[in-house]
N, C-alpha and C. Protein backbone atom coordinates (compact mmCIF):
# COMPACT_ATOMS: atom_id res chain seq x y z
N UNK A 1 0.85 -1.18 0.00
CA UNK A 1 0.00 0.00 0.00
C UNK A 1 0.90 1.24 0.00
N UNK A 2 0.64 2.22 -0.86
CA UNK A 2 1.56 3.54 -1.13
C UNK A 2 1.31 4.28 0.36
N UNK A 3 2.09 5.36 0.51
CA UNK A 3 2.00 6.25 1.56
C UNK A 3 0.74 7.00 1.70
N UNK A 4 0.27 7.57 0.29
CA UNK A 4 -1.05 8.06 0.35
C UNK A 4 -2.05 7.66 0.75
N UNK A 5 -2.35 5.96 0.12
CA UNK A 5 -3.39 5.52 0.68
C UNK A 5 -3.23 5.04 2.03
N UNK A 6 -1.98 5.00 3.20
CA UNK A 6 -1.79 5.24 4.39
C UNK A 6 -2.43 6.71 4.71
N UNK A 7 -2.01 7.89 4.68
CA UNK A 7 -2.88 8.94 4.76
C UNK A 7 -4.26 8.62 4.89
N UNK A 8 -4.64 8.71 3.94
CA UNK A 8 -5.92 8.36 3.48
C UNK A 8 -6.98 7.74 4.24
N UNK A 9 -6.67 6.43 4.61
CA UNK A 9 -7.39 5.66 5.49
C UNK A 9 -7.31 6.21 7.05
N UNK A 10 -5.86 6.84 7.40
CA UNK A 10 -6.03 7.43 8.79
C UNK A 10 -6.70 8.58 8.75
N UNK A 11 -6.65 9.22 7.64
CA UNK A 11 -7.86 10.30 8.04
C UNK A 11 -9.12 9.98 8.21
N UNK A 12 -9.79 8.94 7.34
CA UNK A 12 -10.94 8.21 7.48
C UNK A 12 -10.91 7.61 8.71
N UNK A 13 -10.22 7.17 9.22
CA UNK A 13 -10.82 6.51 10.77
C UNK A 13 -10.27 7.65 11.59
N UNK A 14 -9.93 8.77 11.50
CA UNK A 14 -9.94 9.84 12.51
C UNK A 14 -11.31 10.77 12.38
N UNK A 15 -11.70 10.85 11.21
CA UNK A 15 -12.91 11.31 11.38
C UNK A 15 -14.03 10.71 11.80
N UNK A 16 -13.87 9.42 11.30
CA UNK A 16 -14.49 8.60 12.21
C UNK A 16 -14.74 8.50 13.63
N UNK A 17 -13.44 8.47 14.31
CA UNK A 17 -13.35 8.53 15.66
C UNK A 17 -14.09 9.95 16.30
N UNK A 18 -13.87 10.96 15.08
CA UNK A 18 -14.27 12.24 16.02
C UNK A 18 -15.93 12.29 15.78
N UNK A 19 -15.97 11.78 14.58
CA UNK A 19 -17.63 11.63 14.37
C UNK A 19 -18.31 10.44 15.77
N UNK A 20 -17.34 9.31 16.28
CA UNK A 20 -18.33 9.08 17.07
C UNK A 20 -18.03 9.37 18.35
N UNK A 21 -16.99 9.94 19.02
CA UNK A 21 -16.51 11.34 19.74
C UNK A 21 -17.73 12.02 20.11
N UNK A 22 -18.40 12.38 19.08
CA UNK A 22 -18.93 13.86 19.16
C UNK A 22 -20.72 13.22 19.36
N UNK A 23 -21.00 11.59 19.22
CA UNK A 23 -22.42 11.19 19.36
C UNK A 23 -21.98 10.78 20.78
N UNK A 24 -21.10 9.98 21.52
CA UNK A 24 -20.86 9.97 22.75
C UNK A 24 -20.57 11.36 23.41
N UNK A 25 -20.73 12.67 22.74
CA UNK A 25 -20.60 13.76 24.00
C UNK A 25 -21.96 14.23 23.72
N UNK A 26 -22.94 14.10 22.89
CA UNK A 26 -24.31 14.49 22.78
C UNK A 26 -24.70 13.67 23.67
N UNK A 27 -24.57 11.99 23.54
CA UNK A 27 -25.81 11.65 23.81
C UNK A 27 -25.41 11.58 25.62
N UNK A 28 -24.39 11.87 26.06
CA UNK A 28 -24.14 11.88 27.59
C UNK A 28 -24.72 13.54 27.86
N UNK A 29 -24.82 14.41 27.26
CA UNK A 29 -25.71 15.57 27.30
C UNK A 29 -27.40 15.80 27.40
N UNK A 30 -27.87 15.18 26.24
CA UNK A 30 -29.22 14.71 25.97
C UNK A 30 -29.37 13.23 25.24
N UNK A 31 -29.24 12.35 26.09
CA UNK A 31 -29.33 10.98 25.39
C UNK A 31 -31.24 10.82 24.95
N UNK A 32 -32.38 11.55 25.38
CA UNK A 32 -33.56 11.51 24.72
C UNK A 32 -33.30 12.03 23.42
N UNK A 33 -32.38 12.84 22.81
CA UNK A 33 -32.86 12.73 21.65
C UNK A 33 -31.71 11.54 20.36
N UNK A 34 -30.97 11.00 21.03
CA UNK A 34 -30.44 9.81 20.55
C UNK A 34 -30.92 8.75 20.15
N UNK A 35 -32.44 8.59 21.18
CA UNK A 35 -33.31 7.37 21.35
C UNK A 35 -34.37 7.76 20.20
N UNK A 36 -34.60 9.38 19.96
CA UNK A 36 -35.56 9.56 18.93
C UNK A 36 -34.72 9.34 17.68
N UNK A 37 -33.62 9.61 17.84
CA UNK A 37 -32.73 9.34 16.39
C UNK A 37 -33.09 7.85 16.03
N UNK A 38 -32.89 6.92 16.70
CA UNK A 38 -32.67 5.67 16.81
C UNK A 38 -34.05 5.21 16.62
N UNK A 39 -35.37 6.01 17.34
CA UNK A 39 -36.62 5.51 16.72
C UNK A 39 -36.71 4.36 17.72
N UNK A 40 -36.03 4.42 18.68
CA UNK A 40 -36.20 3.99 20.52
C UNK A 40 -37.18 4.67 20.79
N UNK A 41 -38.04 3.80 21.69
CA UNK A 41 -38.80 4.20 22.86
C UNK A 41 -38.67 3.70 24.48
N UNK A 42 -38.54 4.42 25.21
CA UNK A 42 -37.90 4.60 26.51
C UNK A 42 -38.91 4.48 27.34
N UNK A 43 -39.22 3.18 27.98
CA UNK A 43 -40.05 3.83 29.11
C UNK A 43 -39.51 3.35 30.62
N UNK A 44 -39.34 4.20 30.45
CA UNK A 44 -38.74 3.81 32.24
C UNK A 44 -38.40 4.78 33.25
């Protein structure tokens, strides 16, 4: 594999990471609207 497509793929799983980074700091904020994302219903 060339150097680029090294690049490449670590940027893809860093955005990755920050993309799910950033649903673990929502949903520890407002996890009700995670459950509406998800099309969960919560009763408890």
């Amino acid at each position: 594999m060339s150097e680029r497509w090294k690049w490449f793929w670590g940027g893809v799983g860093l955005a990755l990471l920050l993309v799910v980074l950033a649903l673990l700091f929502v949903a520890y904020q407002r996890p009700e609207m995670l459950l509406d994302w998800a099309n969960i219903r919560y009763c408890g």
